[in-house]
Protein backbone atom coordinates (compact mmCIF):
# COMPACT_ATOMS: atom_id res chain seq x y z
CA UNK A 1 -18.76 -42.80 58.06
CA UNK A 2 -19.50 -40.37 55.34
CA UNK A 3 -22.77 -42.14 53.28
CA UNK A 4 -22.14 -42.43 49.48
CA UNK A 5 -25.26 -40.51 47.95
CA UNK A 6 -24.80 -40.61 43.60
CA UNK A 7 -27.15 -37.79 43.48
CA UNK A 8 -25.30 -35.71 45.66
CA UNK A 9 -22.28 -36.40 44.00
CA UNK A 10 -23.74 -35.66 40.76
CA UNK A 11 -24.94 -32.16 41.62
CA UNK A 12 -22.02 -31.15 43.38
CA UNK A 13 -20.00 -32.25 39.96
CA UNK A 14 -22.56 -30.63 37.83
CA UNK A 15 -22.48 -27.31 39.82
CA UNK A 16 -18.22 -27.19 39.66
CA UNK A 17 -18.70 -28.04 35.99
CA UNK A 18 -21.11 -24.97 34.98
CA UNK A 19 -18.79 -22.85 37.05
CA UNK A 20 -15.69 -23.46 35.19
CA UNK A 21 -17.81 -23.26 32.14
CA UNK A 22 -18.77 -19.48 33.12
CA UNK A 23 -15.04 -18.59 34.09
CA UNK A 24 -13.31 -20.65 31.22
CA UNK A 25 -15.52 -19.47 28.32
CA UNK A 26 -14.50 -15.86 28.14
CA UNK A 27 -10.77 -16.82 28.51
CA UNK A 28 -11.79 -19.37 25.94
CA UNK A 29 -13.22 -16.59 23.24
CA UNK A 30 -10.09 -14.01 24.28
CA UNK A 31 -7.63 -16.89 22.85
CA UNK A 32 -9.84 -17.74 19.91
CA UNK A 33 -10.00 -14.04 18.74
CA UNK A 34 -5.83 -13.87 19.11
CA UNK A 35 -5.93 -16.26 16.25
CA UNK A 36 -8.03 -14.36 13.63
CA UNK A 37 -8.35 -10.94 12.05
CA UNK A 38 -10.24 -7.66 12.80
CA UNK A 39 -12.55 -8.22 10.63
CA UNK A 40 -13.51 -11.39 11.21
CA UNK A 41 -13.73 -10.41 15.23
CA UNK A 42 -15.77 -6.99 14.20
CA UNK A 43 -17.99 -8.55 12.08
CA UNK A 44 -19.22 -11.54 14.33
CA UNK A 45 -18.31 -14.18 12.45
CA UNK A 46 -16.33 -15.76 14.23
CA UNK A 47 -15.80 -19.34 14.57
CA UNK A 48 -15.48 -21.25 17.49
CA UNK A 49 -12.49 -22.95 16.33
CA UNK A 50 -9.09 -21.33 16.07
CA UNK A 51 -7.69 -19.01 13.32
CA UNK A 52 -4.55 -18.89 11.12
CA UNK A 53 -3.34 -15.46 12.24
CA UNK A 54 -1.76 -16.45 15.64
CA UNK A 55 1.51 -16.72 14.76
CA UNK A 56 1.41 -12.97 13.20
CA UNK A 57 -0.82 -11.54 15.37
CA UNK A 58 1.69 -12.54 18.52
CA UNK A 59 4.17 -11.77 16.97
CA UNK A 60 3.16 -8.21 16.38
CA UNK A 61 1.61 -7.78 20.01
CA UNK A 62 5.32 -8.54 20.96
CA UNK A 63 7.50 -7.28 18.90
CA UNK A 64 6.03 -4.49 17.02
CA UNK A 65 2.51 -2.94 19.12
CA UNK A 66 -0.60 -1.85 18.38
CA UNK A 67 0.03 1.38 15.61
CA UNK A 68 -3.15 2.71 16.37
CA UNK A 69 -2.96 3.34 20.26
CA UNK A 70 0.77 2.76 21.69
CA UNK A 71 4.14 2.65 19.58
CA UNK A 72 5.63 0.25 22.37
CA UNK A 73 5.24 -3.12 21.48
CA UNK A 74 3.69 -5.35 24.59
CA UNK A 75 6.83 -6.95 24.77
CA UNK A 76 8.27 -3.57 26.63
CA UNK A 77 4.75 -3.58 29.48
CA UNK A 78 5.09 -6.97 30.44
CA UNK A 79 8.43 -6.63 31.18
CA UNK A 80 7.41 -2.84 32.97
CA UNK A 81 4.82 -5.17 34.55
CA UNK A 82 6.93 -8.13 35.59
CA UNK A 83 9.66 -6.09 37.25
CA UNK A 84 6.81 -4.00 38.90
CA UNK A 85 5.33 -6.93 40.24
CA UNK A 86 8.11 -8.60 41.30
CA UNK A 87 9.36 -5.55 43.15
CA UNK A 88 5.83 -5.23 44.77
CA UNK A 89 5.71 -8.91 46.17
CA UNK A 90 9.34 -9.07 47.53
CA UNK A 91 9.15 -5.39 48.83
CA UNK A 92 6.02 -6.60 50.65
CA UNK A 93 7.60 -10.33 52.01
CA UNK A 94 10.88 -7.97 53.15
CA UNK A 95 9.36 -5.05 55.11
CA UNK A 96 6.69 -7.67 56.61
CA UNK A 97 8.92 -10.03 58.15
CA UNK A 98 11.15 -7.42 59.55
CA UNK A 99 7.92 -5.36 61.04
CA UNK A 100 6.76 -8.62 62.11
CA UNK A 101 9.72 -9.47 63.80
CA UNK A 102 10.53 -6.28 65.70
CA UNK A 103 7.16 -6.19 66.88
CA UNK A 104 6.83 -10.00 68.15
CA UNK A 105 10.54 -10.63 69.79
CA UNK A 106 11.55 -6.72 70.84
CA UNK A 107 10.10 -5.17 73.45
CA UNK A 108 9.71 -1.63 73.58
CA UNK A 109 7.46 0.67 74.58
CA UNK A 110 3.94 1.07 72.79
CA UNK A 111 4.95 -2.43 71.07
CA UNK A 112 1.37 -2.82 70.63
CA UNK A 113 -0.09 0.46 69.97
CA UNK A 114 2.26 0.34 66.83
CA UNK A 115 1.19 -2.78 65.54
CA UNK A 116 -2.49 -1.50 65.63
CA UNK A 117 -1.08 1.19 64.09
CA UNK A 118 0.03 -0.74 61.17
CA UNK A 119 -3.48 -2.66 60.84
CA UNK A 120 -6.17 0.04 60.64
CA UNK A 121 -3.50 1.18 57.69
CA UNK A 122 -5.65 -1.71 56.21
CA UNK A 123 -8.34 0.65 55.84
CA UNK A 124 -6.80 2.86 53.97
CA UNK A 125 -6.51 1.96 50.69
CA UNK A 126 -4.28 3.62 47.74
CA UNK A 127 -6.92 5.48 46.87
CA UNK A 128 -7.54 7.14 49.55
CA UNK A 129 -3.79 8.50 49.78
CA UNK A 130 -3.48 8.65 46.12
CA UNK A 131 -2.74 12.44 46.18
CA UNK A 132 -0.39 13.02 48.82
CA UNK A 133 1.50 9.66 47.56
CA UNK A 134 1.58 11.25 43.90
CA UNK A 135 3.12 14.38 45.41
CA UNK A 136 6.40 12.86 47.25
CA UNK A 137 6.75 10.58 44.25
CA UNK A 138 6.71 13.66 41.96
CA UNK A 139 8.58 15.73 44.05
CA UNK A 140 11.26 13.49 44.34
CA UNK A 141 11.19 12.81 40.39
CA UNK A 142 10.70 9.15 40.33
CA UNK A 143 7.99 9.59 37.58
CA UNK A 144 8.26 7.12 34.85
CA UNK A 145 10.91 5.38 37.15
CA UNK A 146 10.80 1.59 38.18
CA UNK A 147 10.94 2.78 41.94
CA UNK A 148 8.01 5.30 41.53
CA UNK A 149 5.97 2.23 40.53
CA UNK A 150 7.27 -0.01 43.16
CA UNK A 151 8.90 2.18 46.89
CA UNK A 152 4.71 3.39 47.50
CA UNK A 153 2.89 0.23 46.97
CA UNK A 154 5.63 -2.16 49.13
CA UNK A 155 4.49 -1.67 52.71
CA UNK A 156 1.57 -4.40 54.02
CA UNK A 157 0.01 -4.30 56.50
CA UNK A 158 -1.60 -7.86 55.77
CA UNK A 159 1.66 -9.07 55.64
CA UNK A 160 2.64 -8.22 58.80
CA UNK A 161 0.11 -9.67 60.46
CA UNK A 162 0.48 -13.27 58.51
CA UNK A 163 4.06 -13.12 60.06
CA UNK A 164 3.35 -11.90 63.05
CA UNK A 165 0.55 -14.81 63.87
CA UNK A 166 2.99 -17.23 62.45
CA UNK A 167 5.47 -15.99 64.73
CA UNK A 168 3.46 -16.10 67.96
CA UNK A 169 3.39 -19.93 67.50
CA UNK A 170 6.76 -20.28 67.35
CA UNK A 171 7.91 -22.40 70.45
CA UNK A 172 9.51 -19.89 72.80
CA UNK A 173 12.56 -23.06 73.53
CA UNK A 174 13.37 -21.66 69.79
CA UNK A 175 14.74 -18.18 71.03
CA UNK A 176 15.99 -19.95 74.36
CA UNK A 177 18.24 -22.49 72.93
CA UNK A 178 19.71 -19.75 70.34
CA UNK A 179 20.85 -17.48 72.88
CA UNK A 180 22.30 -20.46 74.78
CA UNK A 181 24.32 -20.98 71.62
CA UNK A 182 25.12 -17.38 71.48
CA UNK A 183 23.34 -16.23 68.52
CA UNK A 184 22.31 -12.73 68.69
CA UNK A 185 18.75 -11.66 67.38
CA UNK A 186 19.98 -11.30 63.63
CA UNK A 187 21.59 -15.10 63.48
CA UNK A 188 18.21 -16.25 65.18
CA UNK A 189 16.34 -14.27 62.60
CA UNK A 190 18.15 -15.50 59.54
CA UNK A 191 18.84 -19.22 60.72
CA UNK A 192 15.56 -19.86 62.46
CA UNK A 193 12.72 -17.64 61.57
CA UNK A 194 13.50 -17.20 57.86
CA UNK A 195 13.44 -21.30 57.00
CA UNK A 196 10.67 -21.95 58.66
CA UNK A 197 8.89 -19.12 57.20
CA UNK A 198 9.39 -20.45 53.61
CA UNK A 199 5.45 -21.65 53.23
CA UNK A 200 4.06 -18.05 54.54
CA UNK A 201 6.52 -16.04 52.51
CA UNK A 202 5.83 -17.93 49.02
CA UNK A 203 1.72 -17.88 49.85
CA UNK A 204 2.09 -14.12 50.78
CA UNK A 205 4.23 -13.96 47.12
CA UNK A 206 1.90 -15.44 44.74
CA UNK A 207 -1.00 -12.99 46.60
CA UNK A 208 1.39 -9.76 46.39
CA UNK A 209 2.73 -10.93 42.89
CA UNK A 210 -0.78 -10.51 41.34
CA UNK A 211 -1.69 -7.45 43.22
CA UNK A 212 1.32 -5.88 41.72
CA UNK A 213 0.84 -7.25 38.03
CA UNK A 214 -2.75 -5.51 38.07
CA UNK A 215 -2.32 -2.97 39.26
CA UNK A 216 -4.42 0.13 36.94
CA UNK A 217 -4.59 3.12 38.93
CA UNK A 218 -1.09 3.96 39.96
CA UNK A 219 0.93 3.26 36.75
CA UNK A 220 -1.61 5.56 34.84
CA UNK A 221 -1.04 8.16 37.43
CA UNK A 222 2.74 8.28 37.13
CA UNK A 223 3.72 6.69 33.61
CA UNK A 224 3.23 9.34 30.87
CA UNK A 225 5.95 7.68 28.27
CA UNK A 226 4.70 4.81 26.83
CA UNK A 227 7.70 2.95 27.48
CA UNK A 228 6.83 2.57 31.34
CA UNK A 229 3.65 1.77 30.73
CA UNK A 230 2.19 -1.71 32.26
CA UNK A 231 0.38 -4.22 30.27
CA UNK A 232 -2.96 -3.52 31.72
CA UNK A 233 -2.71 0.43 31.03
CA UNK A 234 -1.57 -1.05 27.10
CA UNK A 235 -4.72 -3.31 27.42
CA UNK A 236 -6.83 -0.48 28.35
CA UNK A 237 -5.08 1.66 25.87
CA UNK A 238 -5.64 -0.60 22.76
CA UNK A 239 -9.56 -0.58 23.54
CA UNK A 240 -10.95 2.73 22.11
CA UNK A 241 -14.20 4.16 22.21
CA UNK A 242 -14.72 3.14 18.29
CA UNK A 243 -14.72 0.26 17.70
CA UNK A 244 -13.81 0.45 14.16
CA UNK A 245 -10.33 1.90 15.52
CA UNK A 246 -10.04 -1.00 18.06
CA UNK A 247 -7.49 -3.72 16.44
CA UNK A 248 -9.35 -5.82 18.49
CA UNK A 249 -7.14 -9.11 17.68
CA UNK A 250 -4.27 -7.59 18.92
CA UNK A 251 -6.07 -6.48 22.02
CA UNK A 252 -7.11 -9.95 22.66
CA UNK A 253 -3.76 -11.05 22.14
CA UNK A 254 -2.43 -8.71 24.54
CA UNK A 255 -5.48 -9.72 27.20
CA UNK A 256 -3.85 -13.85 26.71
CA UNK A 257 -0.22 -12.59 27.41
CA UNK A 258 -0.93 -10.56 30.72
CA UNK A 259 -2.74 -13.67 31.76
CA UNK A 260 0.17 -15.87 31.29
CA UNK A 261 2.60 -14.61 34.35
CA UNK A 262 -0.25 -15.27 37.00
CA UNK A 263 -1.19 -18.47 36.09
CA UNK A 264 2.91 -19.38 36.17
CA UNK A 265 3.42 -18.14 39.18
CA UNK A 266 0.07 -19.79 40.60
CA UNK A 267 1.02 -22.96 38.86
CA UNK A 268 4.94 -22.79 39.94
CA UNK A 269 4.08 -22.43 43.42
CA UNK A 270 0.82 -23.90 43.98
CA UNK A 271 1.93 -26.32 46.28
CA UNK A 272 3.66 -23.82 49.07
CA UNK A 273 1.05 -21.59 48.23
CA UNK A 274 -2.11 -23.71 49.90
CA UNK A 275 -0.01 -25.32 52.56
CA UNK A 276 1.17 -21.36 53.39
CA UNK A 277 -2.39 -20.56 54.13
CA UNK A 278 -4.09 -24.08 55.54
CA UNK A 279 -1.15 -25.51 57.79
CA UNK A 280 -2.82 -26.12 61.34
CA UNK A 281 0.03 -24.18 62.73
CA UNK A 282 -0.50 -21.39 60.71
């Protein structure tokens, strides 16, 4: 029996509140300052209670853009960023699964010298083959393209793996009683494997989804029109180093809207999400 101790209780409920107080307060101040006006931000007066400006500062992040640093209005980059994203995470869940599959239920010769193979890529970040990975993309003139932003970033190794432990505790009397009914390795793949992979694929989505969405260093590599650019790299652009050039409410504005498609998806799919990563069989 677990022994009710108050204090303990307390503490532990004091601690989780002063946490979300230090994560929640920034996000807190970033929506406050979407609601007033440069000034009022630049000078440091401002209140801890909302503005009147929301309604036109949004509107301009949306529509219109920040004059002084992009003529695309944010609109345009989370849209660039949405389809990047989304390209990224079901890229990711598509290549995995197959990989997965071919290496758990084929056998062929160094079966598991090319898994390893596909692990230690974990190592190797896209940094580290940043330049060789610009060159194809360039070379091939997918610059400022949708699939230059999405075809390098899709394979996972992390993925793979997730699928292939799922699929080594998949009851071999699975694949026995398919091939009794005469299904051949596709029908077993699509009928069998694929709905009961439902809670791994949507965890593995809401993980890859974010990667994808902010993502900095590749976009700036290979968007140079402003009208592929993401809405981090229009964050990032809207912040100069003076901050008298800085339209600093529109900034913040932009910071709350590439905040927004996260905490959707997180919120959306919260529930397949945790039971992806904590089921026992898993």
């Amino acid at each position: 029996m677990v022994e009710n101790r108050p204090f303990n209780t307390f503490m532990a409920y004091l601690v989780l509140a002063v946490g979300v107080l230090v994560v929640a307060f920034p996000v807190y101040l970033a929506v406050l300052a979407s609601t007033f006006d440069a000034a009022t931000i630049i000078n440091g007066n401002m209140p801890l209670t909302p503005g009147d400006q929301a309604a036109e500062n949004y509107y301009r992040t949306i529509f219109v853009g920040a004059s002084r640093s992009t003529r695309e209005p944010v609109g345009t980059m989370m849209i660039n960023s949405f389809v990047m994203a989304m390209g990224i995470a079901t890229g990711k869940i598509f290549i995995s699964i197959l990989s997965a599959f071919a290496v758990v239920y084929f056998a062929f010769p160094f079966r598991k010298t090319a898994f390893w193979v596909i692990f230690i890529t974990l190592m190797l970040p896209v940094e580290v083959r940043i330049y060789p990975t610009y060159k194809i993309v360039a070379d091939l003139g997918l610059l400022d393209t949708y699939t230059g932003l999405i075809l390098p970033l899709i394979a996972s190794a992390t993925g793979t793996l997730l699928f292939r432990q799922f699929f080594m505790t998949i009851p071999d009397e699975l694949l026995e009683a398919s091939k009794i009914d005469g299904a051949g390795p596709f029908k077993f793949f699509k009928d069998t494997l694929v709905p009961l992979s439902v809670t791994t694929m949507a965890a593995l989505f809401v993980i890859q989804f974010i990667y994808g969405w902010n993502q900095y260093l590749w976009p700036l590599l290979i968007t140079t029109k402003d009208s592929m650019s993401t809405i981090v790299i229009g964050i990032k652009k809207m912040i100069t180093t003076q901050d008298a050039l800085t339209e600093w409410q529109i900034a913040m504005t932009t910071a709350v809207l590439a905040m927004l498609p996260p905490v959707a998806v997180v919120i959306l799919m919260q529930r397949l999400f945790v039971k992806g990563l904590v089921e026992t069989e898993k």
